[in-house]
C-alpha atoms as a PDB file:
ATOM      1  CA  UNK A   1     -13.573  -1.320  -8.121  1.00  0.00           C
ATOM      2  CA  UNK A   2     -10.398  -0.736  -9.883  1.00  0.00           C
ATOM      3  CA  UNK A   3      -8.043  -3.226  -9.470  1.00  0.00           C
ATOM      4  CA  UNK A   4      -3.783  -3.111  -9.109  1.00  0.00           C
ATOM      5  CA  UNK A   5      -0.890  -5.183 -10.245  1.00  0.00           C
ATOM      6  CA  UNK A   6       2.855  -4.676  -9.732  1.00  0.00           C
ATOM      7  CA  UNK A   7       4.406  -4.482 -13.320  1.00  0.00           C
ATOM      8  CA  UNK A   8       7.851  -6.046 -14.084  1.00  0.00           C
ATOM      9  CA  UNK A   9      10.116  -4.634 -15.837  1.00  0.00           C
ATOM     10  CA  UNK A  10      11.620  -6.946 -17.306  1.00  0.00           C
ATOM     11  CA  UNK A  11       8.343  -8.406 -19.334  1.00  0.00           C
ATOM     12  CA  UNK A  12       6.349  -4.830 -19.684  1.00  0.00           C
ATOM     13  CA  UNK A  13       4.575  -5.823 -22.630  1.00  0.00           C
ATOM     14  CA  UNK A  14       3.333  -9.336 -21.137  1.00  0.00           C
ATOM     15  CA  UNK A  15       2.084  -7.255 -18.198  1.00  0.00           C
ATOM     16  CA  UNK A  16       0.845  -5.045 -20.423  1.00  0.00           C
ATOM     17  CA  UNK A  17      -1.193  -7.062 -22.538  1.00  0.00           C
ATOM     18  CA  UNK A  18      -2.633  -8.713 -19.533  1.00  0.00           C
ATOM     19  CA  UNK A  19      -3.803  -5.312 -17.590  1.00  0.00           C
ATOM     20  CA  UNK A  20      -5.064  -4.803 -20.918  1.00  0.00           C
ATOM     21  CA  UNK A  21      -7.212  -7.613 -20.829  1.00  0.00           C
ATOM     22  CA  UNK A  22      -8.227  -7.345 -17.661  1.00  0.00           C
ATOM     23  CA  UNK A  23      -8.681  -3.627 -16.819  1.00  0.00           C
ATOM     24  CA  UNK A  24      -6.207  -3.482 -14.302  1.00  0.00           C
ATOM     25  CA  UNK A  25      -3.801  -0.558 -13.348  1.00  0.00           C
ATOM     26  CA  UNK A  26      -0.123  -0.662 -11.984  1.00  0.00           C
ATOM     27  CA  UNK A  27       1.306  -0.212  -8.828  1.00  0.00           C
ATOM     28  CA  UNK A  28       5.424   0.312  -9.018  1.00  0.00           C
ATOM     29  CA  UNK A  29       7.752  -1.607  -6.458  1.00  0.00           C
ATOM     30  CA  UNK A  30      10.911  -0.421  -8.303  1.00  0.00           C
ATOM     31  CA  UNK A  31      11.445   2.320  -6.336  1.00  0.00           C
ATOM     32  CA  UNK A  32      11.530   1.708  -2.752  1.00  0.00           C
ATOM     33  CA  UNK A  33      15.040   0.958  -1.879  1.00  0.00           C
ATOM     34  CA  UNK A  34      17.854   3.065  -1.234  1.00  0.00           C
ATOM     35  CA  UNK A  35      20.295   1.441  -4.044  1.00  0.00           C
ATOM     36  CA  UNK A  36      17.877   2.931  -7.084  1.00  0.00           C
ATOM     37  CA  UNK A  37      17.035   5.473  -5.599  1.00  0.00           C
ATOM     38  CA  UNK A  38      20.780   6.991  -5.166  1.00  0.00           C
ATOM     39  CA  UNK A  39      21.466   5.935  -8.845  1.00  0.00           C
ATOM     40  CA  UNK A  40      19.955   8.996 -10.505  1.00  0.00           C
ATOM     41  CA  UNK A  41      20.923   7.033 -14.087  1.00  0.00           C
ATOM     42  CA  UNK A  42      19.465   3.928 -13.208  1.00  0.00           C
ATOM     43  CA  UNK A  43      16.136   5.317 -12.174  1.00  0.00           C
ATOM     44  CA  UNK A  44      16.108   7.446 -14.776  1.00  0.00           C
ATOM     45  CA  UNK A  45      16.774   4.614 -16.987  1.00  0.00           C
ATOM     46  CA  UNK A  46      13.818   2.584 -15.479  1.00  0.00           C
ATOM     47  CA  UNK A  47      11.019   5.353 -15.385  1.00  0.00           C
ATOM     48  CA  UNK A  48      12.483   5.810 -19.465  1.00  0.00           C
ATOM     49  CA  UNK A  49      11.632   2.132 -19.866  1.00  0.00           C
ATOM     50  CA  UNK A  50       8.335   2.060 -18.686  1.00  0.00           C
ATOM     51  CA  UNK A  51       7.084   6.176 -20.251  1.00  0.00           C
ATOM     52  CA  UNK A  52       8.042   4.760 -23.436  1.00  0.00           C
ATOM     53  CA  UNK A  53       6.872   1.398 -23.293  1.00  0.00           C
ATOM     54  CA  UNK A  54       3.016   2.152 -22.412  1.00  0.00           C
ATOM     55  CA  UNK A  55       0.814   2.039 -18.948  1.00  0.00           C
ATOM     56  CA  UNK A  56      -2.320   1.864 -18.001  1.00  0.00           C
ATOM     57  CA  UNK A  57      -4.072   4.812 -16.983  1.00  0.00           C
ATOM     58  CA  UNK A  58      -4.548   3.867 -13.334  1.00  0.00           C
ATOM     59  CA  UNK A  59      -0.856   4.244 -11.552  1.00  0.00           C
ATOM     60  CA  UNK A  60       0.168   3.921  -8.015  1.00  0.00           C
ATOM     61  CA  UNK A  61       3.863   3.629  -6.534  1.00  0.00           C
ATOM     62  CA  UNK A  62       4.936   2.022  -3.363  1.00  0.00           C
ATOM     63  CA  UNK A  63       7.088   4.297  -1.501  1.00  0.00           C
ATOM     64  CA  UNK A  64      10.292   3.829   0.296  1.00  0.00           C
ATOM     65  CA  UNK A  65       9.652   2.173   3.298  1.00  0.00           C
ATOM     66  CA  UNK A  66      12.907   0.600   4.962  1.00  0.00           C
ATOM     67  CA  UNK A  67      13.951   2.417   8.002  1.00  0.00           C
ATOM     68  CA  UNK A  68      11.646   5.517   6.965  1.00  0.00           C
ATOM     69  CA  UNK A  69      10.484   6.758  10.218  1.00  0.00           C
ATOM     70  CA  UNK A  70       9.792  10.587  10.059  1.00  0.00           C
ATOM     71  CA  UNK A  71       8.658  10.933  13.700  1.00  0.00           C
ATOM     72  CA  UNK A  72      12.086   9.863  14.877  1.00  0.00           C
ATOM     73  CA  UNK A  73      13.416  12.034  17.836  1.00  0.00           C
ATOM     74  CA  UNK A  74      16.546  11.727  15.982  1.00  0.00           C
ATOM     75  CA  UNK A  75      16.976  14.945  13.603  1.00  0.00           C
ATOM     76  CA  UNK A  76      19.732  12.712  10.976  1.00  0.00           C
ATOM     77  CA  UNK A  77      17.491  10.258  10.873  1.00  0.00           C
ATOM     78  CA  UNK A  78      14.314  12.569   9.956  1.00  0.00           C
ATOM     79  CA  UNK A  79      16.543  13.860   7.250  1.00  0.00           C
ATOM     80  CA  UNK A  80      17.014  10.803   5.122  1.00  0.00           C
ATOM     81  CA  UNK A  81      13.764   9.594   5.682  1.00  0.00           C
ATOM     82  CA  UNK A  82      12.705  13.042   4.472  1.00  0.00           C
ATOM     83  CA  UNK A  83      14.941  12.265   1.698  1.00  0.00           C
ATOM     84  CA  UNK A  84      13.774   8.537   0.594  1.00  0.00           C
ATOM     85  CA  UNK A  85      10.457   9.759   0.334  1.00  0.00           C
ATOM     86  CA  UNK A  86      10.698  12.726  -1.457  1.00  0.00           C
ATOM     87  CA  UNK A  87      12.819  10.629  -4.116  1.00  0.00           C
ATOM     88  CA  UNK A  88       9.713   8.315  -3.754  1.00  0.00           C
ATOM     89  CA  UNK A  89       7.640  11.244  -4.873  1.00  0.00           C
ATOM     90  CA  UNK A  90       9.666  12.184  -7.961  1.00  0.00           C
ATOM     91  CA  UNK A  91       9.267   8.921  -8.798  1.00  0.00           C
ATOM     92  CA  UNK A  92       5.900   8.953  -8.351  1.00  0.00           C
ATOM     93  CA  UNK A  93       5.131  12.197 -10.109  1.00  0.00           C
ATOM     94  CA  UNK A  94       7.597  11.268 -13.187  1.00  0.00           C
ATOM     95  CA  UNK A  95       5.725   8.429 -13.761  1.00  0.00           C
ATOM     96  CA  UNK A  96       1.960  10.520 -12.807  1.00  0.00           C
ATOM     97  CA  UNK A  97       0.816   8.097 -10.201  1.00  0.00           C
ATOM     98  CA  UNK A  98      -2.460   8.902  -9.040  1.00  0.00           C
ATOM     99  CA  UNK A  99      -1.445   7.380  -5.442  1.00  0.00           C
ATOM    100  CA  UNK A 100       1.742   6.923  -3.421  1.00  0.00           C
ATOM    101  CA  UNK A 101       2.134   4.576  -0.575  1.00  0.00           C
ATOM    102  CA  UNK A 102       4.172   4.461   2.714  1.00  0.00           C
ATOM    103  CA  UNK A 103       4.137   2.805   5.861  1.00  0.00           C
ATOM    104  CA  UNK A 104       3.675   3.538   9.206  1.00  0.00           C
ATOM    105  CA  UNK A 105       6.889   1.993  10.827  1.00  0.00           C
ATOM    106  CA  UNK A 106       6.050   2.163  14.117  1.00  0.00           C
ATOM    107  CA  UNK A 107       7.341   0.147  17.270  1.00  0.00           C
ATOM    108  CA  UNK A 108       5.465  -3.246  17.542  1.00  0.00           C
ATOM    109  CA  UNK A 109       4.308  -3.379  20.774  1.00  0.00           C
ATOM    110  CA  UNK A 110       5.552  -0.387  22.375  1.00  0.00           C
ATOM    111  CA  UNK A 111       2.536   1.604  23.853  1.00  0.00           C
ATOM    112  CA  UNK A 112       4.332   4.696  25.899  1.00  0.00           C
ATOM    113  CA  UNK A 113       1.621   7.486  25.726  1.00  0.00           C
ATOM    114  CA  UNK A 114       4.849   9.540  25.224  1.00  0.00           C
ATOM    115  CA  UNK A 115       5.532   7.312  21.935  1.00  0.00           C
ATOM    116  CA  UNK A 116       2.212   7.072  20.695  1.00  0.00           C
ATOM    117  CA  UNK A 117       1.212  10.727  20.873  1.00  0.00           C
ATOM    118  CA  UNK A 118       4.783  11.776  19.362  1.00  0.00           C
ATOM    119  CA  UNK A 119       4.206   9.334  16.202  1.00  0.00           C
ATOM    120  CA  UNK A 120       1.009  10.769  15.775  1.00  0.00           C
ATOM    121  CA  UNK A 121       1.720  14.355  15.940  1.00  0.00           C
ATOM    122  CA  UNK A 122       4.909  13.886  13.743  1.00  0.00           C
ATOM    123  CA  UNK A 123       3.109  11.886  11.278  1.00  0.00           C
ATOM    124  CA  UNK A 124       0.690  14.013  10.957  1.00  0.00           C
ATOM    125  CA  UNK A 125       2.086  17.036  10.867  1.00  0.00           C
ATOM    126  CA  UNK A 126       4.543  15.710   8.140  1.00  0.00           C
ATOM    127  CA  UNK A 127       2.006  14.066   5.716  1.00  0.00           C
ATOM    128  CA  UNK A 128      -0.740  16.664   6.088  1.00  0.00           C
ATOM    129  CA  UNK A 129       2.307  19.018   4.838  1.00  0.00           C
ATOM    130  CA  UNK A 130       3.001  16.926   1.788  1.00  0.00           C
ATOM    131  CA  UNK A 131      -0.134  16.541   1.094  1.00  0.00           C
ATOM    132  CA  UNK A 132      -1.227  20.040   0.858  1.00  0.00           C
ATOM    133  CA  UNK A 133       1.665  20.443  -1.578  1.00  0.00           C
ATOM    134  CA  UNK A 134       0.295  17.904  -3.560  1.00  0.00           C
ATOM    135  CA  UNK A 135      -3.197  18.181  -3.722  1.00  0.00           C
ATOM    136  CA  UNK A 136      -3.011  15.990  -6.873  1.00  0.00           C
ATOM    137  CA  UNK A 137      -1.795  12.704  -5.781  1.00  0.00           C
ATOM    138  CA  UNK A 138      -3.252  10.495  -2.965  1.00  0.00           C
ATOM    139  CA  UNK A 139      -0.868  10.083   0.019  1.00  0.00           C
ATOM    140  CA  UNK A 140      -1.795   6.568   1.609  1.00  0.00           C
ATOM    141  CA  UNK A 141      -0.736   4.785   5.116  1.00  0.00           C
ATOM    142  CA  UNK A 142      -0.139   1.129   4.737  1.00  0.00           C
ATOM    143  CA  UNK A 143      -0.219  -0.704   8.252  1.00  0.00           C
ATOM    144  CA  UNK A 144       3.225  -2.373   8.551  1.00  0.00           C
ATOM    145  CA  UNK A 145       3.609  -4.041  12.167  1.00  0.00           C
ATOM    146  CA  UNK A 146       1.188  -2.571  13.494  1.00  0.00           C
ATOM    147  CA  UNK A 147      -0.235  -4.883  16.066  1.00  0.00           C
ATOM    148  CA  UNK A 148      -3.214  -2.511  16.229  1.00  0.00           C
ATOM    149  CA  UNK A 149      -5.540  -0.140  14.220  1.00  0.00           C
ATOM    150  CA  UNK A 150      -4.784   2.638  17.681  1.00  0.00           C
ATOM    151  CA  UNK A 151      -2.050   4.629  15.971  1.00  0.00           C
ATOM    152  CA  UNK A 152      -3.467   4.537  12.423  1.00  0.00           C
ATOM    153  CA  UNK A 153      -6.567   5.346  13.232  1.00  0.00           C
ATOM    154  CA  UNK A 154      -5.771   8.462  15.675  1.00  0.00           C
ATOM    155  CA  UNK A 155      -3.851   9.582  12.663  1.00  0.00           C
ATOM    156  CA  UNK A 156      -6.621   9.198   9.893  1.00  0.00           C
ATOM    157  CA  UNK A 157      -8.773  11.158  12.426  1.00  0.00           C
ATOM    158  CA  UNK A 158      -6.259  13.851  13.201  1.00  0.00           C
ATOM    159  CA  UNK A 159      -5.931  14.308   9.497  1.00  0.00           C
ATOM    160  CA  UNK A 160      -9.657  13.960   8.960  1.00  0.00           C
ATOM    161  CA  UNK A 161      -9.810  17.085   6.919  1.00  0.00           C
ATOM    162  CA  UNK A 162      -6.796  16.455   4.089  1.00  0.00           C
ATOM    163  CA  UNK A 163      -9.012  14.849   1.286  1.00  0.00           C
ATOM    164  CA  UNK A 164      -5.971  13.458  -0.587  1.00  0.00           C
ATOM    165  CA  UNK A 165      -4.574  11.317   2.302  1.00  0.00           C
ATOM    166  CA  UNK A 166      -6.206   8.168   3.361  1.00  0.00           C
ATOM    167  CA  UNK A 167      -5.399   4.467   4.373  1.00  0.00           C
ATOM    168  CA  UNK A 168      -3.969   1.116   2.649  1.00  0.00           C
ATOM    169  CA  UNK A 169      -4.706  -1.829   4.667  1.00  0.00           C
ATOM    170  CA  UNK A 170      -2.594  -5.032   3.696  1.00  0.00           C
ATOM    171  CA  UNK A 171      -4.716  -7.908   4.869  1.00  0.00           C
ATOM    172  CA  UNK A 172      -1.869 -10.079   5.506  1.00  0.00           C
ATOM    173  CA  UNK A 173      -0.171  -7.617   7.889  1.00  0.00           C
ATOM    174  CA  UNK A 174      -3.265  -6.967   9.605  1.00  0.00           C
ATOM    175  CA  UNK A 175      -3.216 -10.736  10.261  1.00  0.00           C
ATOM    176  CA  UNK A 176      -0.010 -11.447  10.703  1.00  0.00           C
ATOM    177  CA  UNK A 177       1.482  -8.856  13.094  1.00  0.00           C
ATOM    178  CA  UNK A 178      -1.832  -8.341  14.621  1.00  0.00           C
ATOM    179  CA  UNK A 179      -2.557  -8.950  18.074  1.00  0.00           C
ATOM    180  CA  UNK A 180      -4.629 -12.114  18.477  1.00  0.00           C
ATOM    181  CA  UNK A 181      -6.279 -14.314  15.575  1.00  0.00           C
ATOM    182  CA  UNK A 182      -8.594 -12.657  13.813  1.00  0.00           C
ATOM    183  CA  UNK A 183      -7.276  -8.973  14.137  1.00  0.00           C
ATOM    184  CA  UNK A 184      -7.191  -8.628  10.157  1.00  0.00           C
ATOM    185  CA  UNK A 185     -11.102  -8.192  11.186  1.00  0.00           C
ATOM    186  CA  UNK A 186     -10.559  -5.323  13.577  1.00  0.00           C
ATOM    187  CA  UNK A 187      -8.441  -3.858  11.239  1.00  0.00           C
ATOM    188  CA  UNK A 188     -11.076  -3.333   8.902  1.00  0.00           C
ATOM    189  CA  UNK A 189     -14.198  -2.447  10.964  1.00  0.00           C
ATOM    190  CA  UNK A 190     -11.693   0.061  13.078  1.00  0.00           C
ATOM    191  CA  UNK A 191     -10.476   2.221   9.790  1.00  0.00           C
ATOM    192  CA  UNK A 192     -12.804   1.541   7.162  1.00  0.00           C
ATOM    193  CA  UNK A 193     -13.976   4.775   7.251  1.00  0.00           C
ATOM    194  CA  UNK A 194     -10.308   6.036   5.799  1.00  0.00           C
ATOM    195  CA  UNK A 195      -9.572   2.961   3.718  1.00  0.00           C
ATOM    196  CA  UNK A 196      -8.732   4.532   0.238  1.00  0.00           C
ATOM    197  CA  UNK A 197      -6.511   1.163  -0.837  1.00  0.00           C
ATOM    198  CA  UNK A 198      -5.562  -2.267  -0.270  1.00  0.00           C
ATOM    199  CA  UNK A 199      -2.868  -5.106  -0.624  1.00  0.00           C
ATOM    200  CA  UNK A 200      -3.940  -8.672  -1.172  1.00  0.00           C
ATOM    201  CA  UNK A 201      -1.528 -11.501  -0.611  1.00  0.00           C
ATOM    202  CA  UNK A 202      -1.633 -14.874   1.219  1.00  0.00           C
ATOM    203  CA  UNK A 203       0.896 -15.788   4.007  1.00  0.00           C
ATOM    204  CA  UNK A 204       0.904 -19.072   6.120  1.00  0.00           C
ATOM    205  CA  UNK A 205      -0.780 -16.215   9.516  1.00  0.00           C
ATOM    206  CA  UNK A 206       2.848 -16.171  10.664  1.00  0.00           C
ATOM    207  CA  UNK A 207       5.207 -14.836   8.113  1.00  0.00           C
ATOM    208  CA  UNK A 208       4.699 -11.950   5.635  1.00  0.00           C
ATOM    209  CA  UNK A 209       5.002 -14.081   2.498  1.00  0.00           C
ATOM    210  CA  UNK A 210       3.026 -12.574  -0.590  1.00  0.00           C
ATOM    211  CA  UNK A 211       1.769 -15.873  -1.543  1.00  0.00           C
ATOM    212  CA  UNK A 212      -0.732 -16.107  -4.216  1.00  0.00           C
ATOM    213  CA  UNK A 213      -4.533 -14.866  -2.870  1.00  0.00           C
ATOM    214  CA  UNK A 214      -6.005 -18.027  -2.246  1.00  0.00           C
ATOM    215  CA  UNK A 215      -2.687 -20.825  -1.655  1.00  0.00           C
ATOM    216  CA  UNK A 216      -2.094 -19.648   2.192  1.00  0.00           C
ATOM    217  CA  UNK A 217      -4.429 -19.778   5.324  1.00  0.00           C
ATOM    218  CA  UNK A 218      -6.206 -15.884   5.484  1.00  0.00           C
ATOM    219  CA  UNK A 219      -9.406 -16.040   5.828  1.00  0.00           C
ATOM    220  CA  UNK A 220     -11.145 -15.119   2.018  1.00  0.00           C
ATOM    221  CA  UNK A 221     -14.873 -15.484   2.566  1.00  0.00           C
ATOM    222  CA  UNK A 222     -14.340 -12.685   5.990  1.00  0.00           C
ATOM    223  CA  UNK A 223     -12.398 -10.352   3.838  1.00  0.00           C
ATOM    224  CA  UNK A 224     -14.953 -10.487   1.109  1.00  0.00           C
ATOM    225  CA  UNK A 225     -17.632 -10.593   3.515  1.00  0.00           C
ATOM    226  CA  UNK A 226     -15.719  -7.260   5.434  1.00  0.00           C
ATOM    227  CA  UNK A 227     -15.335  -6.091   2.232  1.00  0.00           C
ATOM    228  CA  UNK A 228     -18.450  -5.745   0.912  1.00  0.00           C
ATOM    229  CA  UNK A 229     -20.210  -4.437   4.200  1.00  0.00           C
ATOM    230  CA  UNK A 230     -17.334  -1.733   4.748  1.00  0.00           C
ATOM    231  CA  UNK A 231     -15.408  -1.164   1.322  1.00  0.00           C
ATOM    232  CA  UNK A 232     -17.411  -1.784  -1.508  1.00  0.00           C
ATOM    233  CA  UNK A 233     -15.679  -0.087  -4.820  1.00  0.00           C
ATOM    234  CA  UNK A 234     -11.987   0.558  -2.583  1.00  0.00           C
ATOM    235  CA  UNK A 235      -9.311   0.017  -4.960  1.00  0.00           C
ATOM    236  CA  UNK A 236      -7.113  -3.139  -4.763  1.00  0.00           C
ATOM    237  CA  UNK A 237      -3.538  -4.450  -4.996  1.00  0.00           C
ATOM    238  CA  UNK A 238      -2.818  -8.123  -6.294  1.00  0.00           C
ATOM    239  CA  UNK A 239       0.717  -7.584  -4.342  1.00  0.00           C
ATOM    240  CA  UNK A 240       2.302 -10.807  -6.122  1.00  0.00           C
ATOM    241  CA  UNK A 241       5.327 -10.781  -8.250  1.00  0.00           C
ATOM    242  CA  UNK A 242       4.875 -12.719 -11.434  1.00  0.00           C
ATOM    243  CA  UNK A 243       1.866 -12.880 -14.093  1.00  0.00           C
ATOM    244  CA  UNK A 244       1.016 -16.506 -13.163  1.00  0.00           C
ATOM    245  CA  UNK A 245       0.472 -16.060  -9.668  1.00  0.00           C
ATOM    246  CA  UNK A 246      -1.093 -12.835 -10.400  1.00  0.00           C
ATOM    247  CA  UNK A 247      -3.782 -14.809 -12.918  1.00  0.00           C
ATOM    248  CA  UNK A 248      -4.152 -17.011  -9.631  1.00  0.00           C
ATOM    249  CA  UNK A 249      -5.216 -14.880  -7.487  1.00  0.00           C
ATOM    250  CA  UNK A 250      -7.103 -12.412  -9.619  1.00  0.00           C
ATOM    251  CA  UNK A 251      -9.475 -15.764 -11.194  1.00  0.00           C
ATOM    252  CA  UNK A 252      -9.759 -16.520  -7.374  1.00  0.00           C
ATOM    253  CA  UNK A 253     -10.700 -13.080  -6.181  1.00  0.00           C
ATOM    254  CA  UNK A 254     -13.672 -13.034  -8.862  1.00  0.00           C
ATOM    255  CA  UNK A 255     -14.982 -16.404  -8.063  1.00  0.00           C
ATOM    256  CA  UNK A 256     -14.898 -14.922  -4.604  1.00  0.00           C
ATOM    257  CA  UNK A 257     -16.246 -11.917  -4.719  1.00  0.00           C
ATOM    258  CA  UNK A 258     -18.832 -13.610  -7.940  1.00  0.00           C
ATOM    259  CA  UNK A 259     -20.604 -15.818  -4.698  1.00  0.00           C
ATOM    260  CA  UNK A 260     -21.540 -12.443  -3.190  1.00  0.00           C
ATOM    261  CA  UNK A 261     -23.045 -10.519  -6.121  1.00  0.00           C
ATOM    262  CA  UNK A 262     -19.641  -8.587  -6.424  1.00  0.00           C
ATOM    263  CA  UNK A 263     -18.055  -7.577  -9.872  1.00  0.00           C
ATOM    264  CA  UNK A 264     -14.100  -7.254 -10.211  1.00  0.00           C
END
């Protein structure tokens, strides 16, 4: 399995020496938010930083994701969303990411058949266009509140036949906004078959913290166990800021994994 941290800026060639050593690729969090991305210099000035400062070969970039909801009835609101994520995707293909991520921003809770069908025909209709555009990069759906696999999964189905688009389950998500303990489970078993990705992080099963894998309350041995009846060889995300607590949870994920014959 290939295996993902998010690089700082700031400290490139620490991070650099420790993918290195480790094998592990780079996911980019520097460009999700509107204030880079509307300061042409400044992102220019980052991507600059990190072309000419070395990367592993295995590159993904998390997407703009803040109020990005391109099946909104509202046509303005399309637009910029339209907008945020095709900055996301220069970003992306300036800095040739292999996979881009976004998120599904639906309505928690909120289960009008009116809703539901129009998020999945929108979605749907929008991605499968951008990825048939794109045929070169992987276009991946993170669940964000999602309090069920329902919506993500009708989509995955719907868009069954674009090979470059797929899932990214974050474990804590599916845990923490889920409905009813244990739903990280359901999560897994439900969209497996699409899962191209995932984010690792621990939380406290009530707030979205991006703890350390292994210093929260998820439940390790069921993901591993989940993991290696449905996933075996999906790609992974250490989504932790900071090389310590990335060690952390990268020695605990191969003790983990180690117990049940698993290599990382």
């Amino acid at each position: 399995m290939s295996i993902y941290i998010i690089p700082d800026i700031d400290h490139i060639p620490d991070c650099m020496a420790f993918s290195t050593e480790n094998h592990l690729g780079w996911e980019f969090n520097d460009f999700m938010y509107s204030d880079i991305l509307d300061n042409k210099e400044e992102t220019m000035r980052m991507i600059n930083q990190y072309l000419t400062s070395g990367m592993p070969e295995a590159r993904s970039l998390h997407g703009a994701f803040l109020d990005v909801t391109v099946h909104s009835s509202d046509e303005k609101i399309r637009e910029i969303s339209d907008l945020r994520i095709r900055q996301s995707l220069a970003a992306a293909k300036a800095l040739q990411c292999q996979k881009v991520v976004f998120h599904t921003n639906c309505i928690p809770n909120y289960y009008d058949q009116f809703y539901c069908d129009n998020w999945v025909r929108k979605n749907a209709d929008y991605w499968t266009a951008k990825a048939e555009r794109q045929p070169a990069t992987e276009f991946l759906m993170e669940n964000m509140f999602d309090m069920t696999p329902y919506l993500l999964l009708r989509m995955a189905e719907e868009m069954n036949a674009v090979s470059n688009f797929g899932i990214c389950l974050d474990y804590a998500h599916s845990e923490v906004f889920g409905a009813g303990e244990g739903s990280s489970g359901k999560f897994i078993r439900s969209l497996a078959p699409y899962i191209k990705h995932i984010h690792l992080n621990d939380c406290d099963l009530r707030h979205d913290l991006h703890l350390s894998v292994g210093e929260g309350k998820l439940n390790w041995d069921q993901f591993a166990e989940l993991y290696g009846e449905f996933l075996n060889g999906v790609s992974i995300l250490i989504e932790v800021n900071g090389i310590e607590k990335q060690k952390r949870s990268l020695d605990f994920l191969r003790e983990l994994f180690a117990r049940r014959g698993l290599t990382i």
